[in-house]
PDB file of N, CA and C in Angstrom:
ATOM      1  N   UNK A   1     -16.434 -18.371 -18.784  1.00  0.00           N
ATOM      2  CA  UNK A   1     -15.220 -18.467 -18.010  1.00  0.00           C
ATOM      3  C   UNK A   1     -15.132 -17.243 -17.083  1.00  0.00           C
ATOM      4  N   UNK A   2     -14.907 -17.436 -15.979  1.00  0.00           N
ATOM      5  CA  UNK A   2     -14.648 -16.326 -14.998  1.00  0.00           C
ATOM      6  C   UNK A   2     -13.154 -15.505 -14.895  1.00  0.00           C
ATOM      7  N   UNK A   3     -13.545 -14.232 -14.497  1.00  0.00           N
ATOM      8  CA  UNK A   3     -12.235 -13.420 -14.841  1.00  0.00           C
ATOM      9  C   UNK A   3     -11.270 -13.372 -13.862  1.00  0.00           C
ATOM     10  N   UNK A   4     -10.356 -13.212 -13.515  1.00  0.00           N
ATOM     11  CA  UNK A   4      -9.251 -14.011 -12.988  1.00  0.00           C
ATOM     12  C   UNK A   4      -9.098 -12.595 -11.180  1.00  0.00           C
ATOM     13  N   UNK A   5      -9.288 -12.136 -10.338  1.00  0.00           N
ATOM     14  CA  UNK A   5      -8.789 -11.471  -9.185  1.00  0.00           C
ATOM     15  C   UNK A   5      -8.063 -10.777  -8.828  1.00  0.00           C
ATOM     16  N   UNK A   6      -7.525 -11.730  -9.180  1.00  0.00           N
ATOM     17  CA  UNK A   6      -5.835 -11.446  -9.003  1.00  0.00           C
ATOM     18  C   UNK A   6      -4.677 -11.499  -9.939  1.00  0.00           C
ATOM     19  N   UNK A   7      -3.528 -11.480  -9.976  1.00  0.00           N
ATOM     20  CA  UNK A   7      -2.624 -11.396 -10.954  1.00  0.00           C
ATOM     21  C   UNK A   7      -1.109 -11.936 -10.314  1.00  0.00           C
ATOM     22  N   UNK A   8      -0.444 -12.310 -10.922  1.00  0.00           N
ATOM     23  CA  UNK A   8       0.799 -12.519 -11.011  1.00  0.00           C
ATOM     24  C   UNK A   8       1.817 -11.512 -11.020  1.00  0.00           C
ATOM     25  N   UNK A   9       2.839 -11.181  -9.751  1.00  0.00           N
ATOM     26  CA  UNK A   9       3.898  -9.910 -10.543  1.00  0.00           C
ATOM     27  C   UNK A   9       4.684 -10.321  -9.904  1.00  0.00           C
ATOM     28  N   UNK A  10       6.271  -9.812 -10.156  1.00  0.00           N
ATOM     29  CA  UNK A  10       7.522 -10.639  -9.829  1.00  0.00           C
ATOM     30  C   UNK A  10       8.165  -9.469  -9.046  1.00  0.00           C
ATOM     31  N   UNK A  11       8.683  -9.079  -7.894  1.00  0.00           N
ATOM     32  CA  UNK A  11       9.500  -8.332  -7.368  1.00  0.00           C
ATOM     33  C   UNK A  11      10.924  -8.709  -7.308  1.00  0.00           C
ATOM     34  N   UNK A  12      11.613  -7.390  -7.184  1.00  0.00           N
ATOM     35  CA  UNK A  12      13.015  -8.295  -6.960  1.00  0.00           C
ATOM     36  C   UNK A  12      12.982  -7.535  -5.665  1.00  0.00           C
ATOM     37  N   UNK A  13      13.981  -8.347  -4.357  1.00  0.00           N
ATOM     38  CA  UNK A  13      13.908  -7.745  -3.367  1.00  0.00           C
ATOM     39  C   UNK A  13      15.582  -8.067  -2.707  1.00  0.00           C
ATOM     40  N   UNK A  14      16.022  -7.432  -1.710  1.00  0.00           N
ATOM     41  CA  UNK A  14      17.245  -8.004  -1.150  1.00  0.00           C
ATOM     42  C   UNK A  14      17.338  -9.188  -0.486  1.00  0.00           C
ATOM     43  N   UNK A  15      18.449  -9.430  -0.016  1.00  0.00           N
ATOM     44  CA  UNK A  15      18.193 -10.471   1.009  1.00  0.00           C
ATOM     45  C   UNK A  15      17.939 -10.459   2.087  1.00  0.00           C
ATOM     46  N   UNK A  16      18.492  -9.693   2.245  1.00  0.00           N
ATOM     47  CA  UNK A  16      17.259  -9.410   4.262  1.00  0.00           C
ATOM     48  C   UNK A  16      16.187  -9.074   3.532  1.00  0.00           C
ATOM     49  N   UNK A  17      15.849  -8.352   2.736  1.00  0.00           N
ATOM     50  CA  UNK A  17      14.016  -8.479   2.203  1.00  0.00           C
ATOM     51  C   UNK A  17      13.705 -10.103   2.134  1.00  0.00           C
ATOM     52  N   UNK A  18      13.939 -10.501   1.406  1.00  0.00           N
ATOM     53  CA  UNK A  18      13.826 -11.847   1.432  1.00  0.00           C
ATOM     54  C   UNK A  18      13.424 -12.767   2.462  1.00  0.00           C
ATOM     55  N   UNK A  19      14.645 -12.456   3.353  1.00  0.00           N
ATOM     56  CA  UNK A  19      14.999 -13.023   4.700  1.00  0.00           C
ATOM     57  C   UNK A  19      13.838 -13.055   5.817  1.00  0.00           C
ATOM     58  N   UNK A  20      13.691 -11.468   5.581  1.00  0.00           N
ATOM     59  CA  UNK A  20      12.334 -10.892   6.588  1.00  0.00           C
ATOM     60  C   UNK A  20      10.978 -11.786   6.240  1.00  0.00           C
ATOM     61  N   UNK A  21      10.748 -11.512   4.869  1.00  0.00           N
ATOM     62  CA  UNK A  21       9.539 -12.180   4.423  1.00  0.00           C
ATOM     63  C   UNK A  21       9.280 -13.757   4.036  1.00  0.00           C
ATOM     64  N   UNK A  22      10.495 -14.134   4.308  1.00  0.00           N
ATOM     65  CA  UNK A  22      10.223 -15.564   4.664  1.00  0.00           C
ATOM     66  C   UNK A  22       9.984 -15.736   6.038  1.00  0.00           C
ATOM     67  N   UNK A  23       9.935 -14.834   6.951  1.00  0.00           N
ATOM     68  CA  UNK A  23      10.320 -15.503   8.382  1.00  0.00           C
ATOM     69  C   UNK A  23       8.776 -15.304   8.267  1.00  0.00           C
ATOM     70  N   UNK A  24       8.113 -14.406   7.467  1.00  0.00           N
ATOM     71  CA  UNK A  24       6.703 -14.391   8.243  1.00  0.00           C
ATOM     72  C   UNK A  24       5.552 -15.897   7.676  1.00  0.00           C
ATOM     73  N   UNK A  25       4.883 -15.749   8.025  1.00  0.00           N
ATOM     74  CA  UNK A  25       4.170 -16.684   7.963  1.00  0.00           C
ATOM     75  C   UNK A  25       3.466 -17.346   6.917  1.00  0.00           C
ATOM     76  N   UNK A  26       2.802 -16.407   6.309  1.00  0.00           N
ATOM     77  CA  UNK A  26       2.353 -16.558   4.929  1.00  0.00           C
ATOM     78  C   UNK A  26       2.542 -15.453   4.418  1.00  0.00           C
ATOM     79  N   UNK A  27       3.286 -15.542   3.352  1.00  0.00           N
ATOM     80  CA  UNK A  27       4.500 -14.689   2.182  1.00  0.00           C
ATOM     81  C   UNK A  27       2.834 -13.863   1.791  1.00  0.00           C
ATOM     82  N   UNK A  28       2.457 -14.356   0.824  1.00  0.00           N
ATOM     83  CA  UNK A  28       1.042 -13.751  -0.082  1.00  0.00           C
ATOM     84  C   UNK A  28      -0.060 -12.732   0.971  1.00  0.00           C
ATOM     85  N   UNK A  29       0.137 -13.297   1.994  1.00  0.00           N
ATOM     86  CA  UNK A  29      -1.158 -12.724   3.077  1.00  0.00           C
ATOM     87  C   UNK A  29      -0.323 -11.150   3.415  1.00  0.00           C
ATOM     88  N   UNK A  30       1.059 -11.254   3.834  1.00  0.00           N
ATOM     89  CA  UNK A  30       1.832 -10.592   4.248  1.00  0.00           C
ATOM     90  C   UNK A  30       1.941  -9.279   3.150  1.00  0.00           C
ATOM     91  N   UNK A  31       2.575  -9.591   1.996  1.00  0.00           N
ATOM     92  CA  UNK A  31       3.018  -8.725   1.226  1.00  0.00           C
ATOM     93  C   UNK A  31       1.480  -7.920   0.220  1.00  0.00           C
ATOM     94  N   UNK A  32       0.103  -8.951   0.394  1.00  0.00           N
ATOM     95  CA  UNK A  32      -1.598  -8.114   0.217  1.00  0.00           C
ATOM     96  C   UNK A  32      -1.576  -6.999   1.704  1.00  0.00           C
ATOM     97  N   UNK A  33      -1.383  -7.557   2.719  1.00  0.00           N
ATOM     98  CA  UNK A  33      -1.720  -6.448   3.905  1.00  0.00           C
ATOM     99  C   UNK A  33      -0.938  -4.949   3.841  1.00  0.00           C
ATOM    100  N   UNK A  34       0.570  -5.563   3.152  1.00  0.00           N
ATOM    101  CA  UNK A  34       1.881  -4.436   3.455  1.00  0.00           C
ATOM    102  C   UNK A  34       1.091  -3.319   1.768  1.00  0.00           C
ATOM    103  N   UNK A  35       0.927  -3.875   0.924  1.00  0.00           N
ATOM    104  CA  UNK A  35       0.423  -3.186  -0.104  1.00  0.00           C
ATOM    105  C   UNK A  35      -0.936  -2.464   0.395  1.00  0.00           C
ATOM    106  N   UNK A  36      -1.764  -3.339   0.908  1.00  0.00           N
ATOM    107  CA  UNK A  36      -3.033  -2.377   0.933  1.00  0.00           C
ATOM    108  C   UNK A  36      -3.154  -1.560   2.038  1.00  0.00           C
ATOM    109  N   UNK A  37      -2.499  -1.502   3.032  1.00  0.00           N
ATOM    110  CA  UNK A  37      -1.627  -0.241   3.704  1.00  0.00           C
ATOM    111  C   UNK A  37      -0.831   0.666   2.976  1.00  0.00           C
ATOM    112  N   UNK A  38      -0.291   0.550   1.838  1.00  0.00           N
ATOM    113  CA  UNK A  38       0.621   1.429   1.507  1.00  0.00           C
ATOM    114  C   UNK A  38      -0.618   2.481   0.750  1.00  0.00           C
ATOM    115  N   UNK A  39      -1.822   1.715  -0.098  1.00  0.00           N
ATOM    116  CA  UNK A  39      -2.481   1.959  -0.838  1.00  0.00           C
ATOM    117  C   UNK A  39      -3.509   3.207   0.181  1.00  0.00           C
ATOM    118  N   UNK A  40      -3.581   2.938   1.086  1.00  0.00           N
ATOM    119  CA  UNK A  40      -4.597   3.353   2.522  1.00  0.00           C
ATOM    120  C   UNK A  40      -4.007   4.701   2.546  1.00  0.00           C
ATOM    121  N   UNK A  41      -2.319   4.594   2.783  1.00  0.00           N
ATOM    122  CA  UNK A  41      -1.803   5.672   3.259  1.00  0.00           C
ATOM    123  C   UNK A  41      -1.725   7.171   2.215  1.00  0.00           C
ATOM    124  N   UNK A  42      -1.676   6.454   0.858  1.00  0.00           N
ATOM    125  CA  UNK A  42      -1.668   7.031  -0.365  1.00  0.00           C
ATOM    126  C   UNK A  42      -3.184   8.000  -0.203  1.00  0.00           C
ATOM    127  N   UNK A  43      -4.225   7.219  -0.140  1.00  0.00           N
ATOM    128  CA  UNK A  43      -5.336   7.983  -0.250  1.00  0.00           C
ATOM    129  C   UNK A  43      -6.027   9.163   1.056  1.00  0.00           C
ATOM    130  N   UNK A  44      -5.123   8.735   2.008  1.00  0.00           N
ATOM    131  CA  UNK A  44      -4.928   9.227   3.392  1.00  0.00           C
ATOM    132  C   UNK A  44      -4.493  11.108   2.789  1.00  0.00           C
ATOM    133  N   UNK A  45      -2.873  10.202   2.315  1.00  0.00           N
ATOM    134  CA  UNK A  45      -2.492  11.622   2.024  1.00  0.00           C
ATOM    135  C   UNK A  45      -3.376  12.725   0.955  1.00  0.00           C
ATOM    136  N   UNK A  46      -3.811  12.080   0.242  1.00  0.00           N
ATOM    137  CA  UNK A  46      -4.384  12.818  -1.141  1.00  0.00           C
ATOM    138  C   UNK A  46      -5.498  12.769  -0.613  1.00  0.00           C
ATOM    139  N   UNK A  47      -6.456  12.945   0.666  1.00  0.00           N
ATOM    140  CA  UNK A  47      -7.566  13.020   1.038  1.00  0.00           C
ATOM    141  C   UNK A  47      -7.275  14.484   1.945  1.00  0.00           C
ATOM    142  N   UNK A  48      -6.267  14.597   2.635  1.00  0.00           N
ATOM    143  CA  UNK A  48      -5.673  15.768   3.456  1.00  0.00           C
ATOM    144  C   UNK A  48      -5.238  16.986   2.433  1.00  0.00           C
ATOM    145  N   UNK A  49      -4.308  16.514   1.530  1.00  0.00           N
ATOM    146  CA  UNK A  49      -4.323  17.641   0.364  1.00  0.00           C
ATOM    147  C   UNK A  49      -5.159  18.226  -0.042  1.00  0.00           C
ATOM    148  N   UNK A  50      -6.476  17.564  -0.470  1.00  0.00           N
ATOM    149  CA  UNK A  50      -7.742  17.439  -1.046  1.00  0.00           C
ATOM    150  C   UNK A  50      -8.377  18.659  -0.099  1.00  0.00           C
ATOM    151  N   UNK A  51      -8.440  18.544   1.081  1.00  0.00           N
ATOM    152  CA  UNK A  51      -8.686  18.974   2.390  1.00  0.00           C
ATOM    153  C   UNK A  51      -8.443  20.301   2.112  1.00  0.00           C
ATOM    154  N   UNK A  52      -6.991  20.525   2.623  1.00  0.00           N
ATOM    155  CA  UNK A  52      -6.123  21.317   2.669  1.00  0.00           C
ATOM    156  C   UNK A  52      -6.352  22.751   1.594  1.00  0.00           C
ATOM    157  N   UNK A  53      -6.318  22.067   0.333  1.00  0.00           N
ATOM    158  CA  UNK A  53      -6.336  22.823  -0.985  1.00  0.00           C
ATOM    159  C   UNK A  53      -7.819  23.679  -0.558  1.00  0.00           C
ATOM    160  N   UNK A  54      -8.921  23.455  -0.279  1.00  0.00           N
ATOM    161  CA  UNK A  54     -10.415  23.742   0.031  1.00  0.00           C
ATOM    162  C   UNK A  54     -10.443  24.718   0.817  1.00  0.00           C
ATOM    163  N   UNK A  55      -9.363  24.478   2.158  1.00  0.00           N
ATOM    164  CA  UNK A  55      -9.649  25.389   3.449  1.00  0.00           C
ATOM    165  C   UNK A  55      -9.143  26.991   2.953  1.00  0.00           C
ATOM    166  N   UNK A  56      -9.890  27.675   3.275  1.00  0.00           N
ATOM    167  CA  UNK A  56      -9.676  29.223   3.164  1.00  0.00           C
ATOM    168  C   UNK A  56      -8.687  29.879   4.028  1.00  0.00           C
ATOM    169  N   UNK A  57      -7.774  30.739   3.887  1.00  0.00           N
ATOM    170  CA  UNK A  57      -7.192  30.958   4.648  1.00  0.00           C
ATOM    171  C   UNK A  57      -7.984  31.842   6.105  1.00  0.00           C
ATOM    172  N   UNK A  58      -7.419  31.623   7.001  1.00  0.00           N
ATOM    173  CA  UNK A  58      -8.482  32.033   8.364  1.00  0.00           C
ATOM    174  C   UNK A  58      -7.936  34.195   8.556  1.00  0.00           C
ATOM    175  N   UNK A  59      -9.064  34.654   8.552  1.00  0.00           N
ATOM    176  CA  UNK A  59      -8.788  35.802   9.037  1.00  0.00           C
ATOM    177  C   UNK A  59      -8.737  36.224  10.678  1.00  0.00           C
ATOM    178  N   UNK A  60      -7.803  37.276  10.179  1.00  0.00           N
ATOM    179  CA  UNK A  60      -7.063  37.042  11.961  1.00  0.00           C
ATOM    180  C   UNK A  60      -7.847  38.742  12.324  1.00  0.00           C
TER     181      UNK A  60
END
């Protein structure tokens, strides 16, 4: 039997949340893109920290 991808999870959201994400087009496509952007931005930041923490301070 093959192992399953993906998963099931339940949000609760407002109604203009709601509202918004019904207007778009496809709900599932929409709310994978808005997550794996959020996920992007996450590693964005903790890649600059990462950065950051390394750099020596510059002598003047």
């Amino acid at each position: 039997m093959a192992t399953r991808k993906t998963e099931k999870v339940n949000v609760w959201l407002t109604p203009d949340q709601v509202a918004w994400l019904k207007s778009k087009e496809n709900v599932s496509e929409t709310i994978r893109s808005m997550v794996t952007e959020a996920m992007n931005l996450d590693r964005l930041r903790a890649s600059v920290q990462k950065s950051a923490a390394k750099k020596k301070p510059r002598k003047r």
